[in-house]
N, C-alpha and C. Protein backbone atom coordinates (compact mmCIF):
# COMPACT_ATOMS: atom_id res chain seq x y z
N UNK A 1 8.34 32.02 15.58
CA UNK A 1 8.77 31.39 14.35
C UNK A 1 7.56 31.23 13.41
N UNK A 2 7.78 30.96 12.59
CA UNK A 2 6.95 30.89 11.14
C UNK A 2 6.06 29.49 11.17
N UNK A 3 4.62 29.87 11.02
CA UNK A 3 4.18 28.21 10.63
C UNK A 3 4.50 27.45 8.75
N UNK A 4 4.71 26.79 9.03
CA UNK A 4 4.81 26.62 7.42
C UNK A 4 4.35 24.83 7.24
N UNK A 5 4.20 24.97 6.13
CA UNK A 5 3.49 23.24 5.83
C UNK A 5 4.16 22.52 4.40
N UNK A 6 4.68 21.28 4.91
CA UNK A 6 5.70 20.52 4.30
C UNK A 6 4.71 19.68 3.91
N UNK A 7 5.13 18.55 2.92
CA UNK A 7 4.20 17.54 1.86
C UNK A 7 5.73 16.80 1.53
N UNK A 8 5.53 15.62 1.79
CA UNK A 8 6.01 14.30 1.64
C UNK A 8 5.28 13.22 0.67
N UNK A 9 5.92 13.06 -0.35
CA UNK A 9 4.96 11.96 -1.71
C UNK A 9 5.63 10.44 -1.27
N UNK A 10 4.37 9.20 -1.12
CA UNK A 10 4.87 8.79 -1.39
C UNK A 10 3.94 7.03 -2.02
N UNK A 11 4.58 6.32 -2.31
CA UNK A 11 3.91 5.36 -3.51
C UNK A 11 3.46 4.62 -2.92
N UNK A 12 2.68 3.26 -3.63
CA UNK A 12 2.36 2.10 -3.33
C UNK A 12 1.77 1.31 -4.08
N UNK A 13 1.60 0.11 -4.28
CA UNK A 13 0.28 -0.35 -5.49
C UNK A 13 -0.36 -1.42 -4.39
N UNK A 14 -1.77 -1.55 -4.29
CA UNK A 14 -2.61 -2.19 -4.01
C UNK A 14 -4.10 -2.80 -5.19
N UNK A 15 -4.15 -3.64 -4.63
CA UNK A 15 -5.51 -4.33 -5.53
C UNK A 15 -6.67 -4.34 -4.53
N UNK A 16 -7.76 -3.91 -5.04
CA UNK A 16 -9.16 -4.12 -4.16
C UNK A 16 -10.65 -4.46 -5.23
N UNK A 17 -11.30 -4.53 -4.67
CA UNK A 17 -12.94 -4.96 -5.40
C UNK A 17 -13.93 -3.84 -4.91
N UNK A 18 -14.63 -3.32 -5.50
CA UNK A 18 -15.97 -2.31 -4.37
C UNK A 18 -16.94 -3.11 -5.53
N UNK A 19 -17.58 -3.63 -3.25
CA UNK A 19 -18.43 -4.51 -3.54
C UNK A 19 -19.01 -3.97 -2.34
N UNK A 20 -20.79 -4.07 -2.25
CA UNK A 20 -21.10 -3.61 -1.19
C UNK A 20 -21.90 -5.18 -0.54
N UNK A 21 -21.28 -5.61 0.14
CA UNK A 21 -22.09 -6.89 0.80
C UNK A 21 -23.45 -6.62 1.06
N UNK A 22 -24.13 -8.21 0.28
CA UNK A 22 -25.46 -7.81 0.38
C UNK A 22 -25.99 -8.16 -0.81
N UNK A 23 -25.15 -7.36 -1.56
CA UNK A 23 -25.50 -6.97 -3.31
C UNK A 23 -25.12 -7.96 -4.29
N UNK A 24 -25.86 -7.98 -5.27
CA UNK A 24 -25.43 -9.37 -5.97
C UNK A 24 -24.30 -9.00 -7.15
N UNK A 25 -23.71 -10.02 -7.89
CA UNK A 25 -22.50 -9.34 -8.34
C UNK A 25 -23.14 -7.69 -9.71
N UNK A 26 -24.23 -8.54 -9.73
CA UNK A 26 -24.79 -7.82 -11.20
C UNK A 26 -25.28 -6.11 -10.47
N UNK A 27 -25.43 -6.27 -9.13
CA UNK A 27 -26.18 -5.23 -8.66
C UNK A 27 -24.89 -4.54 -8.23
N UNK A 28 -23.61 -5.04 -7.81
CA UNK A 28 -22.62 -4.51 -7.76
C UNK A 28 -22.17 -3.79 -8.63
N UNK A 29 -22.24 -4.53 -9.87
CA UNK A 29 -21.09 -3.95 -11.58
C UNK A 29 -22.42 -2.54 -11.65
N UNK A 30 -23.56 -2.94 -11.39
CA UNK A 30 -24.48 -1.55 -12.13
C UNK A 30 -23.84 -0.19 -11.05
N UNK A 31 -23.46 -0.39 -9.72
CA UNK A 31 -23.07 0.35 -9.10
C UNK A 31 -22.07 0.84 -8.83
N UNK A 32 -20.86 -0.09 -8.91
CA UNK A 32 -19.18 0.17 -9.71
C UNK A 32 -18.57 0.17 -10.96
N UNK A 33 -19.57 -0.76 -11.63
CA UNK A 33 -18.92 -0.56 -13.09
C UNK A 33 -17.67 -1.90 -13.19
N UNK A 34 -16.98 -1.69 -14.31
CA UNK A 34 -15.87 -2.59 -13.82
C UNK A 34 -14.78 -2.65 -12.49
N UNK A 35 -14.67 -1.85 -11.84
CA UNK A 35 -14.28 -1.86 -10.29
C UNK A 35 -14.65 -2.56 -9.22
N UNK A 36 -15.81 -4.07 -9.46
CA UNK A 36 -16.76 -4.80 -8.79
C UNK A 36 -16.41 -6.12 -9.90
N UNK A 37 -15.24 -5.99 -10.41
CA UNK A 37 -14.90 -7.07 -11.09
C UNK A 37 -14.47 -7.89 -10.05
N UNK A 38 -15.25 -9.22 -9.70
CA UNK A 38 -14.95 -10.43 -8.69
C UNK A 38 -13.60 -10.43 -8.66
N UNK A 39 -12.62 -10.25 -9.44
CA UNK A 39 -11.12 -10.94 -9.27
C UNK A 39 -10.34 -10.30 -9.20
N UNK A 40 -10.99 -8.31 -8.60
CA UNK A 40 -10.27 -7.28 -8.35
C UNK A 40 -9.51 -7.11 -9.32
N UNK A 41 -8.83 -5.60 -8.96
CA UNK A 41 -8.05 -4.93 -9.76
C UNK A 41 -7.42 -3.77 -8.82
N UNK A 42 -6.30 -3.58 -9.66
CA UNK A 42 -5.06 -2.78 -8.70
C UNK A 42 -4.86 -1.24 -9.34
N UNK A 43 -4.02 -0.59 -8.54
CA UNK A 43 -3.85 0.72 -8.92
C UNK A 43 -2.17 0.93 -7.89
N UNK A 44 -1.72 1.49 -8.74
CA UNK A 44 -0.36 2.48 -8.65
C UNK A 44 -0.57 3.67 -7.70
N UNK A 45 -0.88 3.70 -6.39
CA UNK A 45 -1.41 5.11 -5.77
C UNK A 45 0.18 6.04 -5.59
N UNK A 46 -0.40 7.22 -5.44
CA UNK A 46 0.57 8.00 -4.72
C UNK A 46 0.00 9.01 -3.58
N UNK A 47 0.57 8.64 -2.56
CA UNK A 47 -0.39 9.43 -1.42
C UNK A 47 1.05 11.06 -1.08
N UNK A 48 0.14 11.93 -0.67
CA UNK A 48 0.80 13.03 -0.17
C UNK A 48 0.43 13.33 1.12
N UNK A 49 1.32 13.96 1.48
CA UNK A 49 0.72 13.82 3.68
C UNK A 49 1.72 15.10 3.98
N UNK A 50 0.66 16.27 4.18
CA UNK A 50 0.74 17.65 4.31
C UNK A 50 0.51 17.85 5.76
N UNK A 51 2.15 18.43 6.63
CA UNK A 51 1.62 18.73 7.96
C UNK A 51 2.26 19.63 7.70
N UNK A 52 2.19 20.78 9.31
CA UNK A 52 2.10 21.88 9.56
C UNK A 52 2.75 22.20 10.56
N UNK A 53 3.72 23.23 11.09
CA UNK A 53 4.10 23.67 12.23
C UNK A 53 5.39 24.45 12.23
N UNK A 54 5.68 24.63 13.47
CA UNK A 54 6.91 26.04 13.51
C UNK A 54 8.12 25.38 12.81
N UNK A 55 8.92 26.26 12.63
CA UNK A 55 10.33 26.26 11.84
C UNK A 55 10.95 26.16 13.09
N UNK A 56 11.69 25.22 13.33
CA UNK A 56 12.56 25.07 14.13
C UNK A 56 13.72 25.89 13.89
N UNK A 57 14.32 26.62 14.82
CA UNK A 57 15.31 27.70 14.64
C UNK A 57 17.08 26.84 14.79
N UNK A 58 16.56 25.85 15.06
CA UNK A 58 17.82 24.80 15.23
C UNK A 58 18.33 23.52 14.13
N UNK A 59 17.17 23.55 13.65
CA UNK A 59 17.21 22.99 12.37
C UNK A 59 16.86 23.20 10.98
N UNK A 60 15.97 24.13 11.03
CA UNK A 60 15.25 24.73 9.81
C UNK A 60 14.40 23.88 9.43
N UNK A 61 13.70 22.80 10.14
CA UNK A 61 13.09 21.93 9.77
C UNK A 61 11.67 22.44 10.04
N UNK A 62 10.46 22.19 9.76
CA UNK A 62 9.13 21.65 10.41
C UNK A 62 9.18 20.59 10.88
N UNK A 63 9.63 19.23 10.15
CA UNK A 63 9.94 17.97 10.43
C UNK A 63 11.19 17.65 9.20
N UNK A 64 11.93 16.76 9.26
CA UNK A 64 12.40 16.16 8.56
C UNK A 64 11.64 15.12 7.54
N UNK A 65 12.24 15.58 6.43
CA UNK A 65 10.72 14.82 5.55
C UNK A 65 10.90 13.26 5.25
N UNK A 66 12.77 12.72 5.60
CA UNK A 66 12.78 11.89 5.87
C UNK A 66 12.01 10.99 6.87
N UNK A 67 11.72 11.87 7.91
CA UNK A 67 11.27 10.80 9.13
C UNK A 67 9.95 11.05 8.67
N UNK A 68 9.41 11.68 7.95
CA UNK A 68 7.20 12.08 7.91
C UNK A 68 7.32 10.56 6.70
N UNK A 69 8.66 10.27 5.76
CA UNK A 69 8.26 9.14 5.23
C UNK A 69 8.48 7.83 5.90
N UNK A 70 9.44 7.69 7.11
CA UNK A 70 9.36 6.25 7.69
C UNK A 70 8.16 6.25 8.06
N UNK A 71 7.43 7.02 9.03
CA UNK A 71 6.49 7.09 10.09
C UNK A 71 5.08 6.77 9.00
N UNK A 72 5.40 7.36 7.84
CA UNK A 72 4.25 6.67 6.56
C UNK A 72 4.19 4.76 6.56
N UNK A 73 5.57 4.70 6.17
CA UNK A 73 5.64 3.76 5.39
C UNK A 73 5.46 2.84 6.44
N UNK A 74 5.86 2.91 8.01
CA UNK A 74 5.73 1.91 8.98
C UNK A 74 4.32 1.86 9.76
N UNK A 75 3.32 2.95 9.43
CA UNK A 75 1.89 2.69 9.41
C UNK A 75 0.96 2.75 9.06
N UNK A 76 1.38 2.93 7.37
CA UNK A 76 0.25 2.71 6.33
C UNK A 76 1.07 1.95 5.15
N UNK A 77 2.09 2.25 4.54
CA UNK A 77 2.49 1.63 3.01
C UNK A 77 3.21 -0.22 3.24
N UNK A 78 3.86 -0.32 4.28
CA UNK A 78 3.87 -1.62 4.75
C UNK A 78 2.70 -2.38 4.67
N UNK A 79 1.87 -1.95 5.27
CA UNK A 79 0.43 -2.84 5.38
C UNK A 79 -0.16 -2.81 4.38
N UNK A 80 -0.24 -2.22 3.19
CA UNK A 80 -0.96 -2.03 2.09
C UNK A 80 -0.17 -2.01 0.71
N UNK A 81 0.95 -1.97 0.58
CA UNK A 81 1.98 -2.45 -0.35
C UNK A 81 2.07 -3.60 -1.04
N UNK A 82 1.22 -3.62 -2.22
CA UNK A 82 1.10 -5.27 -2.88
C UNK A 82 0.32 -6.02 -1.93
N UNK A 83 -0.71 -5.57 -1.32
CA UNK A 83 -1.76 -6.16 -0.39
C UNK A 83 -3.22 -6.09 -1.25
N UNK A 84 -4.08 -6.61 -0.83
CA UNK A 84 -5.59 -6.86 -1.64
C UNK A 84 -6.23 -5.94 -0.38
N UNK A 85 -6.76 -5.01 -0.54
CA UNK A 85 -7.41 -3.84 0.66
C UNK A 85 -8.33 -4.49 1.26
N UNK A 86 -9.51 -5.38 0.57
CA UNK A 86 -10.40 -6.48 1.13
C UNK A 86 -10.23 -7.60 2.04
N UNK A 87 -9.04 -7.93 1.89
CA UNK A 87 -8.49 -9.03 2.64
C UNK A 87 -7.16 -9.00 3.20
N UNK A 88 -6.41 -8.13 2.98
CA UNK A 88 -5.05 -8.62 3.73
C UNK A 88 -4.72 -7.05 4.70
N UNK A 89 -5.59 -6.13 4.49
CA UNK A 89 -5.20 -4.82 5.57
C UNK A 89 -6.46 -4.94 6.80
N UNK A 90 -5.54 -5.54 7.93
CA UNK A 90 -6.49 -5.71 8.56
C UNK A 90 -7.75 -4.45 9.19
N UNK A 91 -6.61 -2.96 9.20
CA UNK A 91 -7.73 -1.93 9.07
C UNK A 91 -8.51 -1.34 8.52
N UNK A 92 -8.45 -1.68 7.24
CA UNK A 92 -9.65 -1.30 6.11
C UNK A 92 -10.51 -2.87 6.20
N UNK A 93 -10.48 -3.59 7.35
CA UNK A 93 -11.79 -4.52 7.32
C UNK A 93 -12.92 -4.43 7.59
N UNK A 94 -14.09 -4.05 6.75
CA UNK A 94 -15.98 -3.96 6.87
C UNK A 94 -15.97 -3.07 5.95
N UNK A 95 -14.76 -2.38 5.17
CA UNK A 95 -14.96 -1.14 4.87
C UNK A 95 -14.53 -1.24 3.14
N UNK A 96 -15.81 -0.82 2.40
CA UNK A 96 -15.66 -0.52 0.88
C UNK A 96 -14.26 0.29 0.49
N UNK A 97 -13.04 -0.66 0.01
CA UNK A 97 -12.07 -0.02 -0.18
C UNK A 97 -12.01 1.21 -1.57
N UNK A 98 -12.57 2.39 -1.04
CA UNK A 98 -12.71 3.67 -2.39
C UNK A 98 -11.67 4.01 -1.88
N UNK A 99 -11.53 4.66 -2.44
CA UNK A 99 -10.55 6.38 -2.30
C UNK A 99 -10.93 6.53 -1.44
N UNK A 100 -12.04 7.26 -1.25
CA UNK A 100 -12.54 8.06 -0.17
C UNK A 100 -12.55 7.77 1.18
N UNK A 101 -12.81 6.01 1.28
CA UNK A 101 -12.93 5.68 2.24
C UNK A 101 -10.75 5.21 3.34
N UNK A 102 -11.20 5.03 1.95
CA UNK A 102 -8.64 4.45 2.35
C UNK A 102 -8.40 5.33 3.05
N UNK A 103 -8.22 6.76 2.19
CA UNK A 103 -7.43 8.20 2.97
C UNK A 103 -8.37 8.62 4.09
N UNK A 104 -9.78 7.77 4.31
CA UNK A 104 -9.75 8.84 6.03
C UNK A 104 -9.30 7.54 6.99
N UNK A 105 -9.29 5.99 6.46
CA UNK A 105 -8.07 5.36 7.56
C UNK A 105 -7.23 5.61 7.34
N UNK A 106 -6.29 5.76 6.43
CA UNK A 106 -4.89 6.07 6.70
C UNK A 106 -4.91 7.56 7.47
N UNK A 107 -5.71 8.26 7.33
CA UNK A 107 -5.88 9.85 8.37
C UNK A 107 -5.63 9.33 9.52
N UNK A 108 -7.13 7.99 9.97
CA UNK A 108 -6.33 7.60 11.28
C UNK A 108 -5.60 7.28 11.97
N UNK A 109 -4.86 6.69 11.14
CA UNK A 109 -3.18 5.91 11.51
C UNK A 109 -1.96 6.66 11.29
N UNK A 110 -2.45 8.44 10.85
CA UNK A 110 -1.28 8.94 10.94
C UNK A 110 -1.65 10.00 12.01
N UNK A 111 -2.29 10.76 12.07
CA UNK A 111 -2.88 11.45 12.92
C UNK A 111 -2.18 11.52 14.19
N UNK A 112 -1.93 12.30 14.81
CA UNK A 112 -1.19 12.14 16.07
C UNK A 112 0.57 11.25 16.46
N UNK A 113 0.82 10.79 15.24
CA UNK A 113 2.11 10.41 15.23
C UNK A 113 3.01 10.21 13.97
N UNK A 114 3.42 11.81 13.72
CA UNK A 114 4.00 12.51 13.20
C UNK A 114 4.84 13.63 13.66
N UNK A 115 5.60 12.71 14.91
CA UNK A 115 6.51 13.45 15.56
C UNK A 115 6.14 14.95 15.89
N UNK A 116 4.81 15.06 16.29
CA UNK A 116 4.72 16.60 16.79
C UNK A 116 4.57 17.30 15.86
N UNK A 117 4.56 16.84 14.63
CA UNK A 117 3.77 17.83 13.28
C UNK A 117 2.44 17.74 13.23
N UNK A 118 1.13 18.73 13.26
CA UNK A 118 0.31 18.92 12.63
C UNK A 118 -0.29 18.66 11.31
N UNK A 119 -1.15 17.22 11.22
CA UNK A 119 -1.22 16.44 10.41
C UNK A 119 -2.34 17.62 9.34
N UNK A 120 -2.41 18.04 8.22
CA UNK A 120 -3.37 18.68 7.74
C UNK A 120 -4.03 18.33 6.50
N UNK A 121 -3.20 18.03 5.68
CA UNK A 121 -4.16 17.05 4.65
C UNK A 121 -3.19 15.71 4.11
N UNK A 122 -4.18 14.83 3.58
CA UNK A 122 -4.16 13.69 2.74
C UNK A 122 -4.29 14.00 1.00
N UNK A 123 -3.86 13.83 0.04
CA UNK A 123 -4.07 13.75 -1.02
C UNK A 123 -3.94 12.11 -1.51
N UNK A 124 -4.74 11.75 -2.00
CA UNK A 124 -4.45 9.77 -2.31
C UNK A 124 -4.60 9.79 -3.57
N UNK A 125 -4.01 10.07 -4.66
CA UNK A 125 -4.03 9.90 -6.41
C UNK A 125 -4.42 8.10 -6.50
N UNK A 126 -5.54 7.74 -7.03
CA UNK A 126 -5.44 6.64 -7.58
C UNK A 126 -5.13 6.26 -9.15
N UNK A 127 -5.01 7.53 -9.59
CA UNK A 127 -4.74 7.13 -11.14
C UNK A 127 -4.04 8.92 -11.30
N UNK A 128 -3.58 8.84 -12.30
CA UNK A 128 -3.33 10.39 -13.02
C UNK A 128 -4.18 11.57 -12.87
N UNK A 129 -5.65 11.16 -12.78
CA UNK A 129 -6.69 11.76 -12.64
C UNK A 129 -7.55 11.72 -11.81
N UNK A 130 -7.33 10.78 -10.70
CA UNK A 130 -8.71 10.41 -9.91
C UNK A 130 -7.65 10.53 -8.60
N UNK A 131 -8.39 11.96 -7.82
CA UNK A 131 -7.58 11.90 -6.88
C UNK A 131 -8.42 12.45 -5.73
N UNK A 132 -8.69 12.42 -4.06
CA UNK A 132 -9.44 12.33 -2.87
C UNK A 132 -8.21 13.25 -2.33
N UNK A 133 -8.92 14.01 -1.19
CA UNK A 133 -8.54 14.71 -0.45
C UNK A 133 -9.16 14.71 0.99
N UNK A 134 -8.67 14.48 2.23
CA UNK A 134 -8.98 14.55 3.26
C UNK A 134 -8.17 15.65 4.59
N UNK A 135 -8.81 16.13 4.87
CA UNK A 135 -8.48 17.37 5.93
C UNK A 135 -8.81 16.69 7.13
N UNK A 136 -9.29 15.87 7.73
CA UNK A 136 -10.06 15.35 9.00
C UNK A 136 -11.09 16.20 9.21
N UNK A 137 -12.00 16.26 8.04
CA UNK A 137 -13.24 16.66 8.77
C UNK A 137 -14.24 15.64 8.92
């Protein structure tokens, strides 16, 4: 059978601060800019979650893209849905909530349970224009 690779979109809004502990607020803003604003600020994400694998000859599926979005939403968009990334996800805790850094935990928390699909990339849009990509490398 055919490998082929399916992509499932799906939303969330979270608020976070990048702040690097340590740093004072002023040494923060020179290094984030307004994104190190003490009283945080949020973003509208849309994440995409690209896996991979045979065409099932019984269903025509790779996966059902219904189930690649529960299996999202029950271990990453629940926990981070109108959550502050700094304080209320307990797995992005020690960790500068960027882009960059979000989509390789959420890599970890999907990784391997995705019903037997081949997890292959992350896309995490934080704005229209500002968007991260992770492969698990």
């Amino acid at each position: 059978m055919p490998t082929v690779r399916v992509t499932r979109k799906v939303h969330f809004s979270a608020g976070h601060r990048l702040a690097r502990p340590g740093l004072s607020d002023e040494e923060n803003r020179e290094l984030y800019g307004a994104c190190s604003n003490p009283a945080g600020h949020g973003h509208n994400y849309d994440l995409e979650v690209t896996v991979r694998g045979e065409v099932d000859p019984d269903t025509g599926y790779v996966i059902d893209l219904k189930r690649v979005k529960e299996l999202v939403h029950r271990a990453v968009v629940d926990d981070v849905d109108h959550a502050n990334l700094n304080v209320d996800v307990e797995w992005m805790e020690g960790v500068i909530p960027t882009a960059e850094n979000l989509v390789v935990r959420i890599w970890d928390r999907l990784e391997g349970n995705l019903d037997g699909a081949e997890l292959v990339s992350l896309k995490l849009w934080e704005t229209e224009r500002n968007m991260v990509e992770y492969r698990g490398e």
